[in-house]
PDB file of N, CA and C in Angstrom:
ATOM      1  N   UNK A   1     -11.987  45.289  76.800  1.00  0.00           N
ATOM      2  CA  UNK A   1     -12.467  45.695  78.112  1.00  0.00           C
ATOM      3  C   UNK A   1     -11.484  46.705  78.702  1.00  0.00           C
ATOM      4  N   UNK A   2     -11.794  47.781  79.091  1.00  0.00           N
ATOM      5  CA  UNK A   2     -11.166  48.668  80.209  1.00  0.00           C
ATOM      6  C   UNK A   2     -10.575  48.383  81.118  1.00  0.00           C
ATOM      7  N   UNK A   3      -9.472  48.251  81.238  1.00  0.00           N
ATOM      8  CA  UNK A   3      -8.732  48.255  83.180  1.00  0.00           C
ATOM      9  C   UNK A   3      -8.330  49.050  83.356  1.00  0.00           C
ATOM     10  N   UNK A   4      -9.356  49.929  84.819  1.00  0.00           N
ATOM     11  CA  UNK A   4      -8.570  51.179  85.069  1.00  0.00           C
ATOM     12  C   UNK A   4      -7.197  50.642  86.257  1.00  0.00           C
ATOM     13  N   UNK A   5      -7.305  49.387  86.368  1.00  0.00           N
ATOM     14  CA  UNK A   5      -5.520  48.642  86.999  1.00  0.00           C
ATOM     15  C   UNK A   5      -5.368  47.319  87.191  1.00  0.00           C
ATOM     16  N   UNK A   6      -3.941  47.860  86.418  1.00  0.00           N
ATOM     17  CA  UNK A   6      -3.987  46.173  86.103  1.00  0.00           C
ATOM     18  C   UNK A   6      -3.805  45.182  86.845  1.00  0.00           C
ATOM     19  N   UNK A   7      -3.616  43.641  86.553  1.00  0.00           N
ATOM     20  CA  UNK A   7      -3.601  42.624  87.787  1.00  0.00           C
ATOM     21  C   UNK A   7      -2.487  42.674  88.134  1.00  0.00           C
ATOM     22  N   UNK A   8      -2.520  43.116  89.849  1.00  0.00           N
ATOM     23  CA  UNK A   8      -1.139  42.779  90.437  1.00  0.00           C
ATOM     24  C   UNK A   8      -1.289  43.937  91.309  1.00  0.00           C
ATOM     25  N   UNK A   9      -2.263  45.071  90.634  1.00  0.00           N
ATOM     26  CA  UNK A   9      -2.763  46.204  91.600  1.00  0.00           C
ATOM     27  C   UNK A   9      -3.477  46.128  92.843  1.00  0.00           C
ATOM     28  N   UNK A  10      -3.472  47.052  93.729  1.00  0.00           N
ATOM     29  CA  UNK A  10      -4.030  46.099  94.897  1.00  0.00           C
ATOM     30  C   UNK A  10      -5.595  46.900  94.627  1.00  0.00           C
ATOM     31  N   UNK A  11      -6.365  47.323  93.935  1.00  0.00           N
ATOM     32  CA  UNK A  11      -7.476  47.709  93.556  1.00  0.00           C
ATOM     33  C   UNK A  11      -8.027  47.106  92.458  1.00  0.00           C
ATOM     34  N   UNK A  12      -7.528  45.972  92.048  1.00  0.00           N
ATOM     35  CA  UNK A  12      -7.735  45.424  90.819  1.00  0.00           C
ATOM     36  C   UNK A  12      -8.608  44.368  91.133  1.00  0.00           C
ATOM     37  N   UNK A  13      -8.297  43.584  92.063  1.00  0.00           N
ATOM     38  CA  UNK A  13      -9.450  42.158  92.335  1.00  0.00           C
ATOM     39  C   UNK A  13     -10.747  42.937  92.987  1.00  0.00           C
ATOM     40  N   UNK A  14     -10.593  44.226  93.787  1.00  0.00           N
ATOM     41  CA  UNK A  14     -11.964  44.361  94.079  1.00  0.00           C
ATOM     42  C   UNK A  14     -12.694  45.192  93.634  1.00  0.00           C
ATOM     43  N   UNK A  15     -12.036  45.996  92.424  1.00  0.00           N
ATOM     44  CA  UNK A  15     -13.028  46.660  91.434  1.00  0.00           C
ATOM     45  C   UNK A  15     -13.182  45.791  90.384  1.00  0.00           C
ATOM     46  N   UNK A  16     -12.884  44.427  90.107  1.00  0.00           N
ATOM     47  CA  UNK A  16     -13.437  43.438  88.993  1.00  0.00           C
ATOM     48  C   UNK A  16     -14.497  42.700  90.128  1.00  0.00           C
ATOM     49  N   UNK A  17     -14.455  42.409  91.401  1.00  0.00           N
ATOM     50  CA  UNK A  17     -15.340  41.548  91.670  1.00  0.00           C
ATOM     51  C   UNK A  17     -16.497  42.987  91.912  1.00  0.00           C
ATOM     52  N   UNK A  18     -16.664  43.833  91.837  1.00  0.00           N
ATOM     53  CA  UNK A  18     -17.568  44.867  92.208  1.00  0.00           C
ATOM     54  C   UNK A  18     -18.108  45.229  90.771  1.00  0.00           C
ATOM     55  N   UNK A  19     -17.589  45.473  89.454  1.00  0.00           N
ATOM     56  CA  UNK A  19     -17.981  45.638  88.211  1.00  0.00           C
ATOM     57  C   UNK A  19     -18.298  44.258  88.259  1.00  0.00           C
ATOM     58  N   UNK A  20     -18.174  42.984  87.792  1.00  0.00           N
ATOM     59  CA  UNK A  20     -19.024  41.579  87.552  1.00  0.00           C
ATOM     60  C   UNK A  20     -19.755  41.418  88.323  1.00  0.00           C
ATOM     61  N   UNK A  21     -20.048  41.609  89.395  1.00  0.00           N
ATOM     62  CA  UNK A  21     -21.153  41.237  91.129  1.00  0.00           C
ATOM     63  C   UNK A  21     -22.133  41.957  90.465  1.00  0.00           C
ATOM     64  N   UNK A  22     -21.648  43.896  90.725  1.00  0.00           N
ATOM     65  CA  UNK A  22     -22.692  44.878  91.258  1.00  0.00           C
ATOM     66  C   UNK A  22     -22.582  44.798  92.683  1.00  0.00           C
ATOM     67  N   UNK A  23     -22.071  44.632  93.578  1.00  0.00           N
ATOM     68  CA  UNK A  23     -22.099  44.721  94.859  1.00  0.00           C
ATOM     69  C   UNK A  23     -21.762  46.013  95.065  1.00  0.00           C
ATOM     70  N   UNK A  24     -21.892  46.517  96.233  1.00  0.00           N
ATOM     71  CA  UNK A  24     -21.881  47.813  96.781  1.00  0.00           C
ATOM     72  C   UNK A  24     -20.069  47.650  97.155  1.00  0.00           C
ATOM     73  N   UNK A  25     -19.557  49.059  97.435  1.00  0.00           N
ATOM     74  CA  UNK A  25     -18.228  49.359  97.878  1.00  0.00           C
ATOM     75  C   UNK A  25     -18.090  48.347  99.453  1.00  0.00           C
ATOM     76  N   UNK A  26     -18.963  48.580 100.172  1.00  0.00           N
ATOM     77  CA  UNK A  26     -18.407  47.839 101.277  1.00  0.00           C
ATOM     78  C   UNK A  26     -18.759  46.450 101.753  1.00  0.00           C
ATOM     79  N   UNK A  27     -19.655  46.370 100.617  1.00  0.00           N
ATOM     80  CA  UNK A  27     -20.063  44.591 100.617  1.00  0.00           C
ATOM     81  C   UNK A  27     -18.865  43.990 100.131  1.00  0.00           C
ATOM     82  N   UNK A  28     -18.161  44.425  98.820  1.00  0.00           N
ATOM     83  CA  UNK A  28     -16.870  44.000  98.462  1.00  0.00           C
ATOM     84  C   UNK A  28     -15.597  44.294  99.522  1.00  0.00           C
ATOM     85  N   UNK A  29     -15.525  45.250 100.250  1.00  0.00           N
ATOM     86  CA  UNK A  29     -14.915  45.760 101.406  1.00  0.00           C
ATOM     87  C   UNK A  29     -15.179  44.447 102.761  1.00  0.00           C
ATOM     88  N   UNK A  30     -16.266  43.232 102.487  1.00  0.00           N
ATOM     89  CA  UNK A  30     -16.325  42.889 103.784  1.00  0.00           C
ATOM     90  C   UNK A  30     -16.227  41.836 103.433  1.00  0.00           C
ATOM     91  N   UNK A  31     -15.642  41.262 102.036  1.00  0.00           N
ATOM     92  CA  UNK A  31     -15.780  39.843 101.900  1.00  0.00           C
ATOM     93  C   UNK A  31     -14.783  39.222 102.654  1.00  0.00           C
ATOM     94  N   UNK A  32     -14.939  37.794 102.470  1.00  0.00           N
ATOM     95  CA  UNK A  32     -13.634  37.228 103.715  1.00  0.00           C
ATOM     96  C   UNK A  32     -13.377  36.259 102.294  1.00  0.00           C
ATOM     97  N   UNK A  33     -12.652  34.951 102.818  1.00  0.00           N
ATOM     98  CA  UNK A  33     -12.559  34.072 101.572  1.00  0.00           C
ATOM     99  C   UNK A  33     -13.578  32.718 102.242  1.00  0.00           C
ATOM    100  N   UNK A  34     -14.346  32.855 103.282  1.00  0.00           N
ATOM    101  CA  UNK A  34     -15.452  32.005 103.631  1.00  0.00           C
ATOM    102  C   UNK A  34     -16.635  32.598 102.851  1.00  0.00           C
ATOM    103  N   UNK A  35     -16.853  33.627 101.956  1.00  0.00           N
ATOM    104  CA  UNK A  35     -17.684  33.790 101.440  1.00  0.00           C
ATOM    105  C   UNK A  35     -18.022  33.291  99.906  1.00  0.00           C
ATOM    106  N   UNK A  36     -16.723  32.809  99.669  1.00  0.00           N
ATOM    107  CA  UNK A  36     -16.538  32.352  98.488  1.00  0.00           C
ATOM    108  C   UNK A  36     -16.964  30.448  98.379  1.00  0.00           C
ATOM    109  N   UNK A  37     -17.753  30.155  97.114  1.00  0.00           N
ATOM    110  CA  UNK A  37     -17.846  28.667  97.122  1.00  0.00           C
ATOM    111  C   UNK A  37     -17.156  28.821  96.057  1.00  0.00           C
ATOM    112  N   UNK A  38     -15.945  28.004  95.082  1.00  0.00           N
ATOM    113  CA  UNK A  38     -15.452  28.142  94.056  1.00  0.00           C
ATOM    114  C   UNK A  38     -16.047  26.773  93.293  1.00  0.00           C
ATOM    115  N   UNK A  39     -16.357  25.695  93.683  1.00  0.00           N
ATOM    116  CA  UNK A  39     -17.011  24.507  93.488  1.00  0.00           C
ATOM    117  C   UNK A  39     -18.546  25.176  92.781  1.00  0.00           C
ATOM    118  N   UNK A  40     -19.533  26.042  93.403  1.00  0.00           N
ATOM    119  CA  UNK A  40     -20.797  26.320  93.201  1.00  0.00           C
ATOM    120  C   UNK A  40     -20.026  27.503  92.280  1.00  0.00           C
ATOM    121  N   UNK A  41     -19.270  28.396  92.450  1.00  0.00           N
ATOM    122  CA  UNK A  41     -19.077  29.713  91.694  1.00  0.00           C
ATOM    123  C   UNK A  41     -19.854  30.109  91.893  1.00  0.00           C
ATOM    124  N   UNK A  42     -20.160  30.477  93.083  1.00  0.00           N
ATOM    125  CA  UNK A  42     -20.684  31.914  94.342  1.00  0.00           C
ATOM    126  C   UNK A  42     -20.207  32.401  94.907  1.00  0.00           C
ATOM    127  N   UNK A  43     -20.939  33.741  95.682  1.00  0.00           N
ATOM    128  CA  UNK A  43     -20.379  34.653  96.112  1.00  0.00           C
ATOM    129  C   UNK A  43     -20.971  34.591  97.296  1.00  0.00           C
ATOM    130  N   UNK A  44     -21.303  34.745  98.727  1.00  0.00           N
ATOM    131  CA  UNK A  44     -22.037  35.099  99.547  1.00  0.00           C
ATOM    132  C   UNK A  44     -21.878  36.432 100.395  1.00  0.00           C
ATOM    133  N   UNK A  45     -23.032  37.296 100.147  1.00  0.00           N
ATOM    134  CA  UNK A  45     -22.915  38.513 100.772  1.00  0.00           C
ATOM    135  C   UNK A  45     -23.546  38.238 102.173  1.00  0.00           C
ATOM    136  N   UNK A  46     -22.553  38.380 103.226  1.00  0.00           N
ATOM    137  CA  UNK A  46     -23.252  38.348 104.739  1.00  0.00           C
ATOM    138  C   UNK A  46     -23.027  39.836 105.396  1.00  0.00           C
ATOM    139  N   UNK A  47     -21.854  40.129 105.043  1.00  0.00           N
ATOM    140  CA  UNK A  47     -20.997  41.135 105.728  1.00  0.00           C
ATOM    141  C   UNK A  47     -20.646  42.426 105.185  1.00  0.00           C
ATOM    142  N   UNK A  48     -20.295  43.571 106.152  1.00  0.00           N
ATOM    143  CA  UNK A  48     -20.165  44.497 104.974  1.00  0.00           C
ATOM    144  C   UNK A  48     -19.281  45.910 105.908  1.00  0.00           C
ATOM    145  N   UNK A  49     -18.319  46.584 105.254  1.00  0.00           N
ATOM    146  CA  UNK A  49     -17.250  47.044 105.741  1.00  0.00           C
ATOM    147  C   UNK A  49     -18.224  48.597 106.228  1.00  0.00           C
ATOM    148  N   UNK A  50     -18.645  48.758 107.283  1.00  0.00           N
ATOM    149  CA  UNK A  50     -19.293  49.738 107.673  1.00  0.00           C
ATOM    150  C   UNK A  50     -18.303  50.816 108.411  1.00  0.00           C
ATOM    151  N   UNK A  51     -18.910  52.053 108.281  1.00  0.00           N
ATOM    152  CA  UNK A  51     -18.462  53.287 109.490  1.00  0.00           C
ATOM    153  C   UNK A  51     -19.063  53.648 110.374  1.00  0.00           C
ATOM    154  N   UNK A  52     -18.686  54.302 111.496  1.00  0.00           N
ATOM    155  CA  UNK A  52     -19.174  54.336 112.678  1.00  0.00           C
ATOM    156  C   UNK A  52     -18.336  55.244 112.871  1.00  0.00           C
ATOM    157  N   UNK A  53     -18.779  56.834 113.579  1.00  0.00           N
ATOM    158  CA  UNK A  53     -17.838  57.907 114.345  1.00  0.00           C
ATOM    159  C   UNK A  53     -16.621  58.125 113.780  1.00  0.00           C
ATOM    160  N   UNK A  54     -16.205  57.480 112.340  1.00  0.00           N
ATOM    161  CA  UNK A  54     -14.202  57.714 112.064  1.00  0.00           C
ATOM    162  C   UNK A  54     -14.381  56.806 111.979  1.00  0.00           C
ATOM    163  N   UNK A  55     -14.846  55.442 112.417  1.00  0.00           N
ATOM    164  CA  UNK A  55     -14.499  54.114 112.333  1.00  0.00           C
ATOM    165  C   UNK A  55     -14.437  53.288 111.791  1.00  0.00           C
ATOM    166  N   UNK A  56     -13.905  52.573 111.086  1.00  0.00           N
ATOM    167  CA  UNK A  56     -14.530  51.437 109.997  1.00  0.00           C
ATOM    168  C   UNK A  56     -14.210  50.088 111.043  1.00  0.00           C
ATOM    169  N   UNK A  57     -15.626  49.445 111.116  1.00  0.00           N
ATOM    170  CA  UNK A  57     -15.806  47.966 111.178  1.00  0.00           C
ATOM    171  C   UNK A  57     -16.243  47.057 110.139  1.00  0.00           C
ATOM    172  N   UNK A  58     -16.422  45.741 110.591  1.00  0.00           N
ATOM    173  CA  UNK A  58     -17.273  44.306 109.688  1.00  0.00           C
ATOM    174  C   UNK A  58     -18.441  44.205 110.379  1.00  0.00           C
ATOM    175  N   UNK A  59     -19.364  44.970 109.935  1.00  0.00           N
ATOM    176  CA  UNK A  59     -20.834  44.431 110.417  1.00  0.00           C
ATOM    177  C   UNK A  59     -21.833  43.508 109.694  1.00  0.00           C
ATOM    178  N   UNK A  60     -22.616  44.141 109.601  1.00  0.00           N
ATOM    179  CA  UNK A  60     -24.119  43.065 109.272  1.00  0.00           C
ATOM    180  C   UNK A  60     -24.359  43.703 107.809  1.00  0.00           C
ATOM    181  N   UNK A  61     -25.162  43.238 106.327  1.00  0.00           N
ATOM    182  CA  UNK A  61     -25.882  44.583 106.176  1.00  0.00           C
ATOM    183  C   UNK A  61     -26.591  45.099 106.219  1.00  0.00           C
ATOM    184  N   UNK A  62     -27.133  46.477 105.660  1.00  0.00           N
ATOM    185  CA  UNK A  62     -28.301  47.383 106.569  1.00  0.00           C
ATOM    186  C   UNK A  62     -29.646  46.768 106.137  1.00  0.00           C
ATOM    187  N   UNK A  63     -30.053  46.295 105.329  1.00  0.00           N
ATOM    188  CA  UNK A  63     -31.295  45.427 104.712  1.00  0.00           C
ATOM    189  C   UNK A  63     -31.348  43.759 104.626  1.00  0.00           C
ATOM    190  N   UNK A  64     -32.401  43.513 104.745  1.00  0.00           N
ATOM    191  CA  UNK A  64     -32.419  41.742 104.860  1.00  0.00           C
ATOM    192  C   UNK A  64     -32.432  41.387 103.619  1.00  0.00           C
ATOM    193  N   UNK A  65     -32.620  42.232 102.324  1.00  0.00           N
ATOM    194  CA  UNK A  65     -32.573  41.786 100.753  1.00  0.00           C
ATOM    195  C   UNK A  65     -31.155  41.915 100.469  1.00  0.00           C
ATOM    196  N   UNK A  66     -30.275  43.082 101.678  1.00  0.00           N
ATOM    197  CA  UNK A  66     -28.964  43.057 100.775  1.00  0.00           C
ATOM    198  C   UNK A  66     -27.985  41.193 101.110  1.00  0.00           C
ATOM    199  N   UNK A  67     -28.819  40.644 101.864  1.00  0.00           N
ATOM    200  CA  UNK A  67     -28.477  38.870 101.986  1.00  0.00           C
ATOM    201  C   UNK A  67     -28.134  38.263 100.917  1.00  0.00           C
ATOM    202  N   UNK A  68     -27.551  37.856 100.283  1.00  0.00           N
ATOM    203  CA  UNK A  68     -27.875  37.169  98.656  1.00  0.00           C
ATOM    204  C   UNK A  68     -26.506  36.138  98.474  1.00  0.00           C
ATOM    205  N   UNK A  69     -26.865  35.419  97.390  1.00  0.00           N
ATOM    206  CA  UNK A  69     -25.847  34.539  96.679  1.00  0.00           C
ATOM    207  C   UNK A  69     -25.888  35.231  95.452  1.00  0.00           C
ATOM    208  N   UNK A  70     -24.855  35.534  94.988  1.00  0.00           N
ATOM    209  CA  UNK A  70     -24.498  35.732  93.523  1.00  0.00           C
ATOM    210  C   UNK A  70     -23.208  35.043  92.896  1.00  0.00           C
ATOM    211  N   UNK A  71     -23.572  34.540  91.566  1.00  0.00           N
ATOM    212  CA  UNK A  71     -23.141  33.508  91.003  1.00  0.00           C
ATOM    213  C   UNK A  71     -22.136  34.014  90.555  1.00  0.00           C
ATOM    214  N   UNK A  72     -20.834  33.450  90.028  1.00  0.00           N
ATOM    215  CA  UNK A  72     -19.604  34.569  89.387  1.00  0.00           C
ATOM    216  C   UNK A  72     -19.097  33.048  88.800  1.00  0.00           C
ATOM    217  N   UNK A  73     -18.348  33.766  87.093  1.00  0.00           N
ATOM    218  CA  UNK A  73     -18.065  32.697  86.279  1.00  0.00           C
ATOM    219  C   UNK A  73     -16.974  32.266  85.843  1.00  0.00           C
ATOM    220  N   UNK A  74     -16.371  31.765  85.344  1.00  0.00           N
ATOM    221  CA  UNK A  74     -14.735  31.150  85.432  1.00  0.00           C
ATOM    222  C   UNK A  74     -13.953  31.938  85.790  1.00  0.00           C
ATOM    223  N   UNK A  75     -13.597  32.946  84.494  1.00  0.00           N
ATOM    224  CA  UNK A  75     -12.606  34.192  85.117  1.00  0.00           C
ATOM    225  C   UNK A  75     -12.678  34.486  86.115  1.00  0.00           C
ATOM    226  N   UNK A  76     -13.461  34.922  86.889  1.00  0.00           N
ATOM    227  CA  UNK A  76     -13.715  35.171  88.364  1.00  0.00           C
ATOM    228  C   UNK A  76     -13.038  34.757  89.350  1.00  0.00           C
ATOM    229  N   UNK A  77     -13.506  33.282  89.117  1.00  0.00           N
ATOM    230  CA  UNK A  77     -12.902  32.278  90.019  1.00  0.00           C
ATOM    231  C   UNK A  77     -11.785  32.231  89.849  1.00  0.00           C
ATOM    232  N   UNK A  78     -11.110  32.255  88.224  1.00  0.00           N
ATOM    233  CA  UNK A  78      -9.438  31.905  88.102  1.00  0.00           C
ATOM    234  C   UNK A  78      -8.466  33.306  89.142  1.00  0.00           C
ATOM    235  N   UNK A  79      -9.392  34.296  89.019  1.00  0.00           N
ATOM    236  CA  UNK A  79      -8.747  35.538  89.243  1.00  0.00           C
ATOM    237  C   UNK A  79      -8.381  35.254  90.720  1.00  0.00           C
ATOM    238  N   UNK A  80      -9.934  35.114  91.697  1.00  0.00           N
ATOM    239  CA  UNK A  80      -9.644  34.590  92.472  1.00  0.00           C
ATOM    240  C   UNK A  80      -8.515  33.855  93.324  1.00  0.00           C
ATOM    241  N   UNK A  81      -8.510  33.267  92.333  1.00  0.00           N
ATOM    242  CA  UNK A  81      -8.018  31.898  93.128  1.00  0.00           C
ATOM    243  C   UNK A  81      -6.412  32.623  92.880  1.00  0.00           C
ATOM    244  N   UNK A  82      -5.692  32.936  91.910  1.00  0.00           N
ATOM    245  CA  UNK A  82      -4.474  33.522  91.828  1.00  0.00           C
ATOM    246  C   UNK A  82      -4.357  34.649  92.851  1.00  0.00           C
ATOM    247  N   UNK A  83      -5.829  35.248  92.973  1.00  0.00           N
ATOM    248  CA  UNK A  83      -5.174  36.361  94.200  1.00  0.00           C
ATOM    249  C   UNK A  83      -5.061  35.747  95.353  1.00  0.00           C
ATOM    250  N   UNK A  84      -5.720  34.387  96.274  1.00  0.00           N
ATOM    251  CA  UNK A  84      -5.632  33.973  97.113  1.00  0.00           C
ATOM    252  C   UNK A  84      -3.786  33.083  96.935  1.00  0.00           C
ATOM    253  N   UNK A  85      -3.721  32.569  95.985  1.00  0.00           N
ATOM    254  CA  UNK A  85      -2.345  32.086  95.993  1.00  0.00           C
ATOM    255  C   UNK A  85      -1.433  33.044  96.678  1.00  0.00           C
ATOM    256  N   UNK A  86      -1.504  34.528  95.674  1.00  0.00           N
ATOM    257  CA  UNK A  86      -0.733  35.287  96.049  1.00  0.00           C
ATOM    258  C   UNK A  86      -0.829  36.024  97.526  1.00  0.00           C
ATOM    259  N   UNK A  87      -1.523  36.261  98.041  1.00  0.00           N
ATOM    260  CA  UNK A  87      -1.778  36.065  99.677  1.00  0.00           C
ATOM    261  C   UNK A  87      -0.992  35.235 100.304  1.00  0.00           C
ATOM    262  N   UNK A  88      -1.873  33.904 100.066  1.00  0.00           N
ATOM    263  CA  UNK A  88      -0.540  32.549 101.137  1.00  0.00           C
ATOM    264  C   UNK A  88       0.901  33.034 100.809  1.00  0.00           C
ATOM    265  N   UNK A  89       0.934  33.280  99.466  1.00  0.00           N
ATOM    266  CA  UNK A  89       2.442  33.572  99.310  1.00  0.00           C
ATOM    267  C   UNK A  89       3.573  34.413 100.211  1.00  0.00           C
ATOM    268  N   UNK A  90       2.668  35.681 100.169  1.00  0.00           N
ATOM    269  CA  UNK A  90       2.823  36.718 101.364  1.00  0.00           C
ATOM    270  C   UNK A  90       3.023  36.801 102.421  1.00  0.00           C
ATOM    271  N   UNK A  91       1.604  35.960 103.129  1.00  0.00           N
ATOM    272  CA  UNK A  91       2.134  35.304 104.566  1.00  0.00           C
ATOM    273  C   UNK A  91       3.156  34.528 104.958  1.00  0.00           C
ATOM    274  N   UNK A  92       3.444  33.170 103.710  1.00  0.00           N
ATOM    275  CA  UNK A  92       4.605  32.975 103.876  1.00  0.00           C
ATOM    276  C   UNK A  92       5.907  33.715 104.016  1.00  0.00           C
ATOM    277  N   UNK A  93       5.965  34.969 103.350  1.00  0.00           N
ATOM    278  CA  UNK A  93       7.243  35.363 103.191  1.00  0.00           C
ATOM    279  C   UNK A  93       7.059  36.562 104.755  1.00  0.00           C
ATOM    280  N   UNK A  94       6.133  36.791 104.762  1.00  0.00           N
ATOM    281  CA  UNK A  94       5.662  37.642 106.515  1.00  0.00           C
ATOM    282  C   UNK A  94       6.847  36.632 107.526  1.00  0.00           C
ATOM    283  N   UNK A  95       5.848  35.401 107.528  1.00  0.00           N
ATOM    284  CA  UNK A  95       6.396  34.531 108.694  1.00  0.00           C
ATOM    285  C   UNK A  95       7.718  34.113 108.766  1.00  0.00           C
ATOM    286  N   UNK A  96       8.291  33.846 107.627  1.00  0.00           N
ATOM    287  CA  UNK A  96       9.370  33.260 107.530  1.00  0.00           C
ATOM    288  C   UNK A  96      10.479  34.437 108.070  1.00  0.00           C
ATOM    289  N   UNK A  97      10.088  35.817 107.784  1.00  0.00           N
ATOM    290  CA  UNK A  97      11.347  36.853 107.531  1.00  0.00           C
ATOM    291  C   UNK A  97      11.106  37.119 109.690  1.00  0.00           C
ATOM    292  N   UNK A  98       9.947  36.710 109.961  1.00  0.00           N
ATOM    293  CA  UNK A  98      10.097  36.986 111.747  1.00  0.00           C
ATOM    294  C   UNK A  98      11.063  36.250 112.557  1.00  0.00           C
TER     295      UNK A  98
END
């Protein structure tokens, strides 16, 4: 398989969850980690990283079909779940250094 970057890149978890999904750039742009079931290994698309005037917000998305559950399979989840580790990790080291 191709990695145009590898894990640890900060473009790496959301061009693998966007190549395995198919989700659009800003549906992956609007996920939160409430969208995630790791128990079901789903995805839930509610949200989606929109522009406005220069602006980027979290809105809605533009169609009632772009609504969906999509299913995602171990790797996914393992990837997941190591990038969320590495997050808490982060914050920890944020908070602690204030």
């Amino acid at each position: 398989m191709l990695v145009l970057y590898p894990e640890g890149h900060c473009f790496h978890v959301p061009m693998m969850v966007a190549f395995q999904t198919g989700m659009r750039r800003g549906e992956v742009c609007g996920l939160t980690w409430d969208n995630l079931d790791f128990k079901e290994g789903s995805l839930t698309v509610d949200k989606a990283r929109l522009m406005k005037e220069g602006t980027y917000y979290i809105g809605t998305p533009k169609t009632q079909s772009s609504y969906r559950t999509i299913g995602i399979g171990d790797s996914m989840i393992q990837l997941l779940k190591r990038h969320r580790k590495q997050q808490l990790k982060k914050q920890v080291i944020l908070w602690t250094a204030l």
